[in-house]
C-alpha atoms as a PDB file:
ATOM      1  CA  UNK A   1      82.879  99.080 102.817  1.00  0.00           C
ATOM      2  CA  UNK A   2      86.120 100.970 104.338  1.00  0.00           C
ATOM      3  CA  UNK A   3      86.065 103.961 106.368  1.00  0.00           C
ATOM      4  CA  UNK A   4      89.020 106.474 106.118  1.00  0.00           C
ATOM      5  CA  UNK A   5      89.272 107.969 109.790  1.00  0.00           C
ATOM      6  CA  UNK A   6      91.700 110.348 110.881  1.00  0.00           C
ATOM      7  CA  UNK A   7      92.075 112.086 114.411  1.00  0.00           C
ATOM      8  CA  UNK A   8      94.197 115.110 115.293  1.00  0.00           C
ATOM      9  CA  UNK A   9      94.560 116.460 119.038  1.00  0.00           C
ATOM     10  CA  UNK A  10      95.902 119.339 120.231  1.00  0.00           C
ATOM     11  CA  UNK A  11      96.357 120.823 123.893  1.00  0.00           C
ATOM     12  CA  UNK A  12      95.489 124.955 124.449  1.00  0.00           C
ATOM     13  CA  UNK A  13      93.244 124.667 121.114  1.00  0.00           C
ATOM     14  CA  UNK A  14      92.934 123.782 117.458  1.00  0.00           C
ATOM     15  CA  UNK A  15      96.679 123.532 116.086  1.00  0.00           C
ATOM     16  CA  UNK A  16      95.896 126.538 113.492  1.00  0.00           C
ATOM     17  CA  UNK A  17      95.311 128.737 116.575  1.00  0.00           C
ATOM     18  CA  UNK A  18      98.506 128.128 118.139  1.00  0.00           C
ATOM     19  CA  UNK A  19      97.988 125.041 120.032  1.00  0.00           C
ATOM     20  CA  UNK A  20     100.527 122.187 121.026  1.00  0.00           C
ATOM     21  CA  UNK A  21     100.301 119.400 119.181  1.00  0.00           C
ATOM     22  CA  UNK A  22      99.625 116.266 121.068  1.00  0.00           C
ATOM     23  CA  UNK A  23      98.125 113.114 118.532  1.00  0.00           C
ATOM     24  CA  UNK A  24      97.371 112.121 115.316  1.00  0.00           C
ATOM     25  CA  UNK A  25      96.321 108.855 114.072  1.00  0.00           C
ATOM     26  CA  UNK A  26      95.386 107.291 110.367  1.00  0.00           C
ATOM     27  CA  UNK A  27      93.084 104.252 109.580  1.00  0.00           C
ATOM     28  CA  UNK A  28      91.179 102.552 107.310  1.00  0.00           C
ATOM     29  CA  UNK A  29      88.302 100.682 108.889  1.00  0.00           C
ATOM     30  CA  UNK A  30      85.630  98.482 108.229  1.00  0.00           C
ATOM     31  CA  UNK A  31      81.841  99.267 109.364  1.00  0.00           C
ATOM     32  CA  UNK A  32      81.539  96.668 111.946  1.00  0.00           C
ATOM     33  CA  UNK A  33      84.986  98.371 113.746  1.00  0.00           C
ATOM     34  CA  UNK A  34      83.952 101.788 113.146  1.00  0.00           C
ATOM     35  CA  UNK A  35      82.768 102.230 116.679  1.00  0.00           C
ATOM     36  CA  UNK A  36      85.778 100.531 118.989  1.00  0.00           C
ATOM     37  CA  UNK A  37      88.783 102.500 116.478  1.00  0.00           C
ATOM     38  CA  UNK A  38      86.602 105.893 117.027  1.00  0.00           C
ATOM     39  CA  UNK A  39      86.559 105.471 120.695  1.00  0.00           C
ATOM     40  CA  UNK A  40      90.490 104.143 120.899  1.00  0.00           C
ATOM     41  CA  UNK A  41      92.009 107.135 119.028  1.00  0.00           C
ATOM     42  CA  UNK A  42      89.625 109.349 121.283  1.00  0.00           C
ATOM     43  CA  UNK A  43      91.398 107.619 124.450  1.00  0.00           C
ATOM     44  CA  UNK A  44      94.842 107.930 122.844  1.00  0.00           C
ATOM     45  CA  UNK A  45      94.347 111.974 122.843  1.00  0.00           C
ATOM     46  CA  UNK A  46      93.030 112.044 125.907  1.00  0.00           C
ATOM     47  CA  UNK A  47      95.659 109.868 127.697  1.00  0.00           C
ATOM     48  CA  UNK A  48      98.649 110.890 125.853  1.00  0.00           C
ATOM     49  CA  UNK A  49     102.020 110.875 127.375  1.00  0.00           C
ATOM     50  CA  UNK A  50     102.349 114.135 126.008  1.00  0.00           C
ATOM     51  CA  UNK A  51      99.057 115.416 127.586  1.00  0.00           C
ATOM     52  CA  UNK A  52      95.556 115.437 127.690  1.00  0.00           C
ATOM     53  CA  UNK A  53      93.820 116.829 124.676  1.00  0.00           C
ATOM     54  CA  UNK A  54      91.625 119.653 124.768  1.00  0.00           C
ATOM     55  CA  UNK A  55      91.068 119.613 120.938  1.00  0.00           C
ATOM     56  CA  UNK A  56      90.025 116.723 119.538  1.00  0.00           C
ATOM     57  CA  UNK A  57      89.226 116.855 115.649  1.00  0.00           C
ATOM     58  CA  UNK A  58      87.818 113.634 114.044  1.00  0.00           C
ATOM     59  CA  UNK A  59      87.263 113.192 110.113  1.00  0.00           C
ATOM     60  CA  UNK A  60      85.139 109.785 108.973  1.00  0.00           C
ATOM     61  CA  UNK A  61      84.578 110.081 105.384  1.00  0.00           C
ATOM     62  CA  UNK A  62      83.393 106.517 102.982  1.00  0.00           C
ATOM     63  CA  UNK A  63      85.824 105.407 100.750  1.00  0.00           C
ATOM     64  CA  UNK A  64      85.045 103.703  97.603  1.00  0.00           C
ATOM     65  CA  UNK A  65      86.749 100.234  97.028  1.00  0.00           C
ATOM     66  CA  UNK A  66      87.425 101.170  92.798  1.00  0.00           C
ATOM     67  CA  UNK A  67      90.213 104.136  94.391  1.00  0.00           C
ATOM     68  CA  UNK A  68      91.738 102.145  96.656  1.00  0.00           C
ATOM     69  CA  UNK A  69      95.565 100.445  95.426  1.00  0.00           C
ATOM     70  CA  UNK A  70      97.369  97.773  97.280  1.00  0.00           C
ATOM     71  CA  UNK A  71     100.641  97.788  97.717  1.00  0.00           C
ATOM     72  CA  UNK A  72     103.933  95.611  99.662  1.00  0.00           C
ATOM     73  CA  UNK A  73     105.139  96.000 103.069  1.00  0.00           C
ATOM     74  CA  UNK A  74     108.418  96.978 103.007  1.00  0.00           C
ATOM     75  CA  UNK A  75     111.008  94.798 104.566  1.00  0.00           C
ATOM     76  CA  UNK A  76     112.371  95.414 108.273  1.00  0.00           C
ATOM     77  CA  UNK A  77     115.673  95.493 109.761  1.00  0.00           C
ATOM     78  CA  UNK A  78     116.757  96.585 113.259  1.00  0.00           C
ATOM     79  CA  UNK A  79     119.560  98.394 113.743  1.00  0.00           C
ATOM     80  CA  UNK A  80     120.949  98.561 117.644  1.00  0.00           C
ATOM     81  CA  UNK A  81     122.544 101.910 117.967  1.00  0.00           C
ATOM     82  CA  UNK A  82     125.090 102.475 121.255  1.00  0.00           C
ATOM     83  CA  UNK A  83     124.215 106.360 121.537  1.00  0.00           C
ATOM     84  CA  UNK A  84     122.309 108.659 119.646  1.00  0.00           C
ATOM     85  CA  UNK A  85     125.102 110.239 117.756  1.00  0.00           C
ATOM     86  CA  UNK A  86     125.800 105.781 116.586  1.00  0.00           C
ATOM     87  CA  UNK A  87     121.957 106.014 115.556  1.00  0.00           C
ATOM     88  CA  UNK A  88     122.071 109.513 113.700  1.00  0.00           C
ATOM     89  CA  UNK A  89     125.704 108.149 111.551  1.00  0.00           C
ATOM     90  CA  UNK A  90     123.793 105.064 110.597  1.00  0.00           C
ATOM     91  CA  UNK A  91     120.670 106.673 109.586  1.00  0.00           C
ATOM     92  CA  UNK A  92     122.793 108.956 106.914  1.00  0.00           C
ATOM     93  CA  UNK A  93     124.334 105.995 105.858  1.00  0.00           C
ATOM     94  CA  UNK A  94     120.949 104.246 104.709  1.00  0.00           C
ATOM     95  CA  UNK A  95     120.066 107.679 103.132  1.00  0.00           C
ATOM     96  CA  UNK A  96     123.248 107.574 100.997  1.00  0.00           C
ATOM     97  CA  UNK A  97     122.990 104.164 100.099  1.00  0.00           C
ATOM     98  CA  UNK A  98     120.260 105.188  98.479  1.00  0.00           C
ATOM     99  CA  UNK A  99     121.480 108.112  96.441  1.00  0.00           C
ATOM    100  CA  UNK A 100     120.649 110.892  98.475  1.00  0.00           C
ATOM    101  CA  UNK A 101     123.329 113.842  98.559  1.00  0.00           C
ATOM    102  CA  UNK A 102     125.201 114.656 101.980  1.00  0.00           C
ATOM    103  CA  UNK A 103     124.024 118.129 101.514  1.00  0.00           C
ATOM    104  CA  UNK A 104     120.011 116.858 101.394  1.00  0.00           C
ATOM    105  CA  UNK A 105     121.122 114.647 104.503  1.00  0.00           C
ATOM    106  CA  UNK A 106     122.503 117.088 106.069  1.00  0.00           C
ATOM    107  CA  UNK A 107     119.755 119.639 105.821  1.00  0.00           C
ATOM    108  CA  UNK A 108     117.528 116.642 106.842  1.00  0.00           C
ATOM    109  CA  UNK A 109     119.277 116.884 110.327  1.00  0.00           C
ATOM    110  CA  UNK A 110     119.739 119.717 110.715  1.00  0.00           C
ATOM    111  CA  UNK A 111     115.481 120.986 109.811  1.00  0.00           C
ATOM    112  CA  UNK A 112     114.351 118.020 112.834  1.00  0.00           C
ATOM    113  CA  UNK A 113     116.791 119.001 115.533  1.00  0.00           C
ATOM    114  CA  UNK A 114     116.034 122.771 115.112  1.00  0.00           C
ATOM    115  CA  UNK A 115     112.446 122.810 115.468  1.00  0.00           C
ATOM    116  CA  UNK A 116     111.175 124.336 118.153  1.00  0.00           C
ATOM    117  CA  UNK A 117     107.640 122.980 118.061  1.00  0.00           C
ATOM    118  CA  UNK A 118     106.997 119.837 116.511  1.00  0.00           C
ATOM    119  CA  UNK A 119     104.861 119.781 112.927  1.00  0.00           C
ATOM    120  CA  UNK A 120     101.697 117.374 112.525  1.00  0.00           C
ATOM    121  CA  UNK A 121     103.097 116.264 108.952  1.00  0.00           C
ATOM    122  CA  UNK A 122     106.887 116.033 107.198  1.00  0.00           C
ATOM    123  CA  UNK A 123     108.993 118.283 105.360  1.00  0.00           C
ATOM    124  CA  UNK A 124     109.275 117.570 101.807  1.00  0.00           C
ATOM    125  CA  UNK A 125     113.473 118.136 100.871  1.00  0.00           C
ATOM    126  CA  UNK A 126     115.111 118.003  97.222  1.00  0.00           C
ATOM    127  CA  UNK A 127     116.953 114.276  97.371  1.00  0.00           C
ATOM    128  CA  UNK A 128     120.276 116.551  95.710  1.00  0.00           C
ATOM    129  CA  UNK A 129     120.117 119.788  96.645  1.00  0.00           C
ATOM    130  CA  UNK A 130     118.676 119.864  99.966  1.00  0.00           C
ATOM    131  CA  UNK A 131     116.605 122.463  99.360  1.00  0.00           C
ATOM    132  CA  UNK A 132     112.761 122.307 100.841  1.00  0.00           C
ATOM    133  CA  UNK A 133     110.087 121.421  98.464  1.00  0.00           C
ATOM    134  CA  UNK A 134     106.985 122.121  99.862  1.00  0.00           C
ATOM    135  CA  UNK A 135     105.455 125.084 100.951  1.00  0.00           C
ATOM    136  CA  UNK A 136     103.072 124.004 104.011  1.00  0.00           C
ATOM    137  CA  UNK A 137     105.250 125.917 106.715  1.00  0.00           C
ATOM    138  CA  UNK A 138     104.608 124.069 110.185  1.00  0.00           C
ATOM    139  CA  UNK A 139     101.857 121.970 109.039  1.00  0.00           C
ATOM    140  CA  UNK A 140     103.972 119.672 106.830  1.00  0.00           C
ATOM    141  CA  UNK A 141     102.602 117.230 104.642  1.00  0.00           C
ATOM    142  CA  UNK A 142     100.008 114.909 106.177  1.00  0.00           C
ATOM    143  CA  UNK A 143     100.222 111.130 105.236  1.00  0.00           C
ATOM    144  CA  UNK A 144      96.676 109.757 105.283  1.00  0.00           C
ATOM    145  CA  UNK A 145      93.962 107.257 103.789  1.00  0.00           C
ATOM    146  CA  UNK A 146      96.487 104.030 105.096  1.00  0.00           C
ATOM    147  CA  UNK A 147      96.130 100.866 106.890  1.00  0.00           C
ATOM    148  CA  UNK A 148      97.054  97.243 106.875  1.00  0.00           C
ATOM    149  CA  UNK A 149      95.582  94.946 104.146  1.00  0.00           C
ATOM    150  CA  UNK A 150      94.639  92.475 107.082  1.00  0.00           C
ATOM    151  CA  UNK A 151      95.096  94.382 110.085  1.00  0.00           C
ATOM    152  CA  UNK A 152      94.389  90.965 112.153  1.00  0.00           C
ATOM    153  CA  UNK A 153      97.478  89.098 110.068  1.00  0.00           C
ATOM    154  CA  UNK A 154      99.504  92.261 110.721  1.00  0.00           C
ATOM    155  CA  UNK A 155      98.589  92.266 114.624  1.00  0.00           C
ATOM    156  CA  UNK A 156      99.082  88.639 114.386  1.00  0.00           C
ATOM    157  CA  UNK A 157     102.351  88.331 112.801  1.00  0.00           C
ATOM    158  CA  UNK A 158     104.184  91.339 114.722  1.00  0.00           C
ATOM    159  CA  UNK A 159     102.851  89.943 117.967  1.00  0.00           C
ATOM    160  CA  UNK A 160     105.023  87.280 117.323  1.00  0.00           C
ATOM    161  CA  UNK A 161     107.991  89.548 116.598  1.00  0.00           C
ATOM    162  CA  UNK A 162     107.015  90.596 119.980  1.00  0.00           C
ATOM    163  CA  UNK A 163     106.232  94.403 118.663  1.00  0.00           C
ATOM    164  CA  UNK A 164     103.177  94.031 120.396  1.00  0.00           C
ATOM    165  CA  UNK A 165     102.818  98.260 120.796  1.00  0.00           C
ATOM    166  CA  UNK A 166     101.652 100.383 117.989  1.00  0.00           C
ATOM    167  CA  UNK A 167     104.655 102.137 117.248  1.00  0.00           C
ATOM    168  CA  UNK A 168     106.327  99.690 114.367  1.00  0.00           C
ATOM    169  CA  UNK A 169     102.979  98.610 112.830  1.00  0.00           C
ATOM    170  CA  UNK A 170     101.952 102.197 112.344  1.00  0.00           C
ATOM    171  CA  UNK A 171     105.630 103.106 111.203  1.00  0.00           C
ATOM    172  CA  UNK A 172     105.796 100.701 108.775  1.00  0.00           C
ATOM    173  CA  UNK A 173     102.356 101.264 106.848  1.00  0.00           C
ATOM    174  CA  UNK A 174     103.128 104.929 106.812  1.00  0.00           C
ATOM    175  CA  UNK A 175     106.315 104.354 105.555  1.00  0.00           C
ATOM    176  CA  UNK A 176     105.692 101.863 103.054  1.00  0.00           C
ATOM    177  CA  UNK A 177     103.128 104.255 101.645  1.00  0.00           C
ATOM    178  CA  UNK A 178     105.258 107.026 101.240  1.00  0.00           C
ATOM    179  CA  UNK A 179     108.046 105.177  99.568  1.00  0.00           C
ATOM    180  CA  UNK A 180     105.187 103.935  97.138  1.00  0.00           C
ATOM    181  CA  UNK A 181     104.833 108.041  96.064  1.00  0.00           C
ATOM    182  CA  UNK A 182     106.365 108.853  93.103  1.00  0.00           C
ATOM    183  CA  UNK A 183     109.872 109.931  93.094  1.00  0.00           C
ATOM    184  CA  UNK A 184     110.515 109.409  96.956  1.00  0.00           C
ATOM    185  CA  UNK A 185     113.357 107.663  97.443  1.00  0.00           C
ATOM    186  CA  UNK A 186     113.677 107.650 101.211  1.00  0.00           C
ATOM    187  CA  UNK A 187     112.423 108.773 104.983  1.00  0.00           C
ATOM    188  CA  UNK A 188     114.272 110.028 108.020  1.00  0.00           C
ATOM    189  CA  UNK A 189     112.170 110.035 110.892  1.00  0.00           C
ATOM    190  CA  UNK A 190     111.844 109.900 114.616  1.00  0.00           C
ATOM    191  CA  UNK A 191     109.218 109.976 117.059  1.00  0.00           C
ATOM    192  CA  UNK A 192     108.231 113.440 119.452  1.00  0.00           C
ATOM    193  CA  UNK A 193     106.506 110.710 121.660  1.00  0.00           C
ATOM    194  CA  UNK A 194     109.027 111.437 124.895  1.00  0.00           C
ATOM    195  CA  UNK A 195     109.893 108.179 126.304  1.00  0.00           C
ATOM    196  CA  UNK A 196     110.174 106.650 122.627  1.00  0.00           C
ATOM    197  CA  UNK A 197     113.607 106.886 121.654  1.00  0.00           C
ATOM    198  CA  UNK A 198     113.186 104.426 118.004  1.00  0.00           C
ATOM    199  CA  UNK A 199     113.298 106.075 114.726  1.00  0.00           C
ATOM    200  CA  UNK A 200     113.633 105.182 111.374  1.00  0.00           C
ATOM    201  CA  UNK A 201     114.947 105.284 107.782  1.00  0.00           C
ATOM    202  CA  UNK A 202     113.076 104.141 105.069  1.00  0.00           C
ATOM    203  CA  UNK A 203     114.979 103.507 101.631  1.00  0.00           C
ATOM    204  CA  UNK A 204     115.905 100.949  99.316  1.00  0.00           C
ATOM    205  CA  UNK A 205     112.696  99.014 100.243  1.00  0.00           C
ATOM    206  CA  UNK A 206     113.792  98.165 103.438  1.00  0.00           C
ATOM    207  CA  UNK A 207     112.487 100.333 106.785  1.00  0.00           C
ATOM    208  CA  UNK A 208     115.492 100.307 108.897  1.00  0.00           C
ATOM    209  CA  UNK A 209     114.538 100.440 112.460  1.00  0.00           C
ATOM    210  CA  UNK A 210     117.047 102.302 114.554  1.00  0.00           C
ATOM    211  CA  UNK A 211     116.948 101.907 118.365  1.00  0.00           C
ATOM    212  CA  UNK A 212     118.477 105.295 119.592  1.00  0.00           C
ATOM    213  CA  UNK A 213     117.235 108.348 117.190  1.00  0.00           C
ATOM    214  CA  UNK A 214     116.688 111.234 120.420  1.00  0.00           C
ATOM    215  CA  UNK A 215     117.412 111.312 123.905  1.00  0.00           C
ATOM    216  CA  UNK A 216     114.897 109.904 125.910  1.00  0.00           C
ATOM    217  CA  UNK A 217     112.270 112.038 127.505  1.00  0.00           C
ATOM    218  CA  UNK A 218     112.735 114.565 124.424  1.00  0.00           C
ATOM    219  CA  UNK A 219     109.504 115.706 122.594  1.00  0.00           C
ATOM    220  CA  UNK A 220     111.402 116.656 120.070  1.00  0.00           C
ATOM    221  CA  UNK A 221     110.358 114.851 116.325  1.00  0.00           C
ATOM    222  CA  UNK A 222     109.665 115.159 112.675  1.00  0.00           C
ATOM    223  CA  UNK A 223     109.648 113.460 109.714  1.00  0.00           C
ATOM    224  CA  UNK A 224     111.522 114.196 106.177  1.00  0.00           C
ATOM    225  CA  UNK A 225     110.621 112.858 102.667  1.00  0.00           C
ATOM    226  CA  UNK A 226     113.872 112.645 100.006  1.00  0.00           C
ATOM    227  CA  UNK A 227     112.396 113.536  96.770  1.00  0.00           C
ATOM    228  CA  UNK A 228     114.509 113.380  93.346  1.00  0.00           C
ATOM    229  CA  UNK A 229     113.112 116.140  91.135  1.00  0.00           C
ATOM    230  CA  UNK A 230     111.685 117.233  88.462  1.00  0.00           C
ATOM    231  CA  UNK A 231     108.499 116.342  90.372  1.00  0.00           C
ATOM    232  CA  UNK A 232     104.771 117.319  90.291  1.00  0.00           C
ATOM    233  CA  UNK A 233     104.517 119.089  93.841  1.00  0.00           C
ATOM    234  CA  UNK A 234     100.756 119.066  94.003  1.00  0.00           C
ATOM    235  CA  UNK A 235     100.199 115.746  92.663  1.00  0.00           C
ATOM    236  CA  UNK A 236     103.041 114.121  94.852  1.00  0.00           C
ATOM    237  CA  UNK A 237     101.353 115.843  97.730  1.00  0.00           C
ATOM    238  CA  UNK A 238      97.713 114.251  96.609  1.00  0.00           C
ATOM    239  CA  UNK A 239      99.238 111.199  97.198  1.00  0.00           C
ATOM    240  CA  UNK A 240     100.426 111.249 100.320  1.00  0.00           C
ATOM    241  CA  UNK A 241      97.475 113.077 101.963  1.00  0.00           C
ATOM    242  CA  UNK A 242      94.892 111.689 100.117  1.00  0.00           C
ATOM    243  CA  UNK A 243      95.064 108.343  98.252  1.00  0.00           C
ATOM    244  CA  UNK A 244      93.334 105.497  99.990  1.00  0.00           C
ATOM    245  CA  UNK A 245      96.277 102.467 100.475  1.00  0.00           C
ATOM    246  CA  UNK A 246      96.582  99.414 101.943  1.00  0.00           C
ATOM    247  CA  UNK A 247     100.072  97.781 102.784  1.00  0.00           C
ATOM    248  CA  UNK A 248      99.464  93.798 101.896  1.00  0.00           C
ATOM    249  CA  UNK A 249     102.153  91.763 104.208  1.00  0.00           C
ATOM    250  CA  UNK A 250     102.285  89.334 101.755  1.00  0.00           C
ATOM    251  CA  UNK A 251     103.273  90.754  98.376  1.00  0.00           C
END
């Protein structure tokens, strides 16, 4: 039996009464490890670099093996950027290799570096015409109901990558998830974690890892999901927040 478990934090209370947002975490957990994840992503909002927690919202809810899908891990490449403006050229390039418009890449940019307080999910934006999709203001759209096939593989065979932090591992089944969803066709995203500088585009199957996305001590991030349209809003969003998937390393 699996266990979808998600954990939100927030410092100077509950996000939808104004306060900052510090964590979030998604798994999908046996019974027997129940217990030890619970306790972790309680000690990753209370430890944060960002801050210590004073919110701390939990959902554990039983999910039934006939709804879950399995799908592949998407490939990796690395992508050593000089500066941040290198990193930022290279990550529109991987967008429109993919078919997304300058004008959607470009409104991609500029949504993440104007925020002035960072969202707790992404920003849905038309693939061609830039223009936002969703409607969820500040919240964004919550990816959820995720984890590794074989999360002791995945440990296993990163480890030897020497990615031995939870940063790429949690990237990568978040992003191979969304670029499952139906007429998403790629990800621009980078961390509001201060001192980690690593974002990311996902497209064309392939997550391309880029090692200089923000300035470092900024805790300034977002995500942005590319989506060619027509396209069922609500069900698209179902997906992403609430269809149980695990990302199989071996497919």
């Amino acid at each position: 039996m699996l266990y979808s478990i998600r954990m939100r934090s927030a410092q100077g209370g509950a996000h939808e009464h104004g306060g900052h947002h510090i964590s979030g975490a998604e798994r999908l957990i046996t019974t027997q490890d129940l217990t030890t994840i619970t306790e972790n992503l309680i000690q990753r909002a209370l430890t944060h670099e960002k801050g210590r927690a004073d919110f701390i919202r939990l959902t554990i809810e039983e999910v039934k093996p006939k709804d879950i899908i399995t799908i592949p891990m998407l490939k990796m490449e690395t992508y050593t950027a000089i500066n941040v403006s290198d990193g930022h050229k290279n990550a529109c390039e991987f967008l429109a290799n993919a078919g997304i418009s300058k004008i959607a890449i470009d409104s991609a940019m500029s949504s993440l570096l104007s925020l002035q307080e960072n969202m707790r999910g992404a920003i849905l934006i038309d693939a061609t015409t830039g223009k936002r999709l969703d409607n969820t203001g500040m919240r964004g759209i919550r990816v959820s109901r995720m984890d590794f096939k074989d999360t002791l593989q995945a440990k296993k065979h990163f480890d030897e990558l020497g990615y031995t932090d939870n940063h790429v591992q949690e990237a990568l089944v978040l992003a191979s998830k969304v670029l499952s969803a139906p007429n998403v066709v790629g990800e621009l995203c980078w961390s509001d974690d201060p001192n980690y500088i690593i974002g990311y585009v996902s497209a064309n199957n392939i997550y391309h890892r880029i090692t200089k996305m923000k300035p470092l001590h900024s805790s300034q991030g977002g995500r942005v999901f590319f989506v060619k349209t027509p396209v069922d809003i609500t069900a698209l969003q179902n997906y992403l927040e609430r269809q149980p998937v695990l990302v199989d390393i071996n497919l």
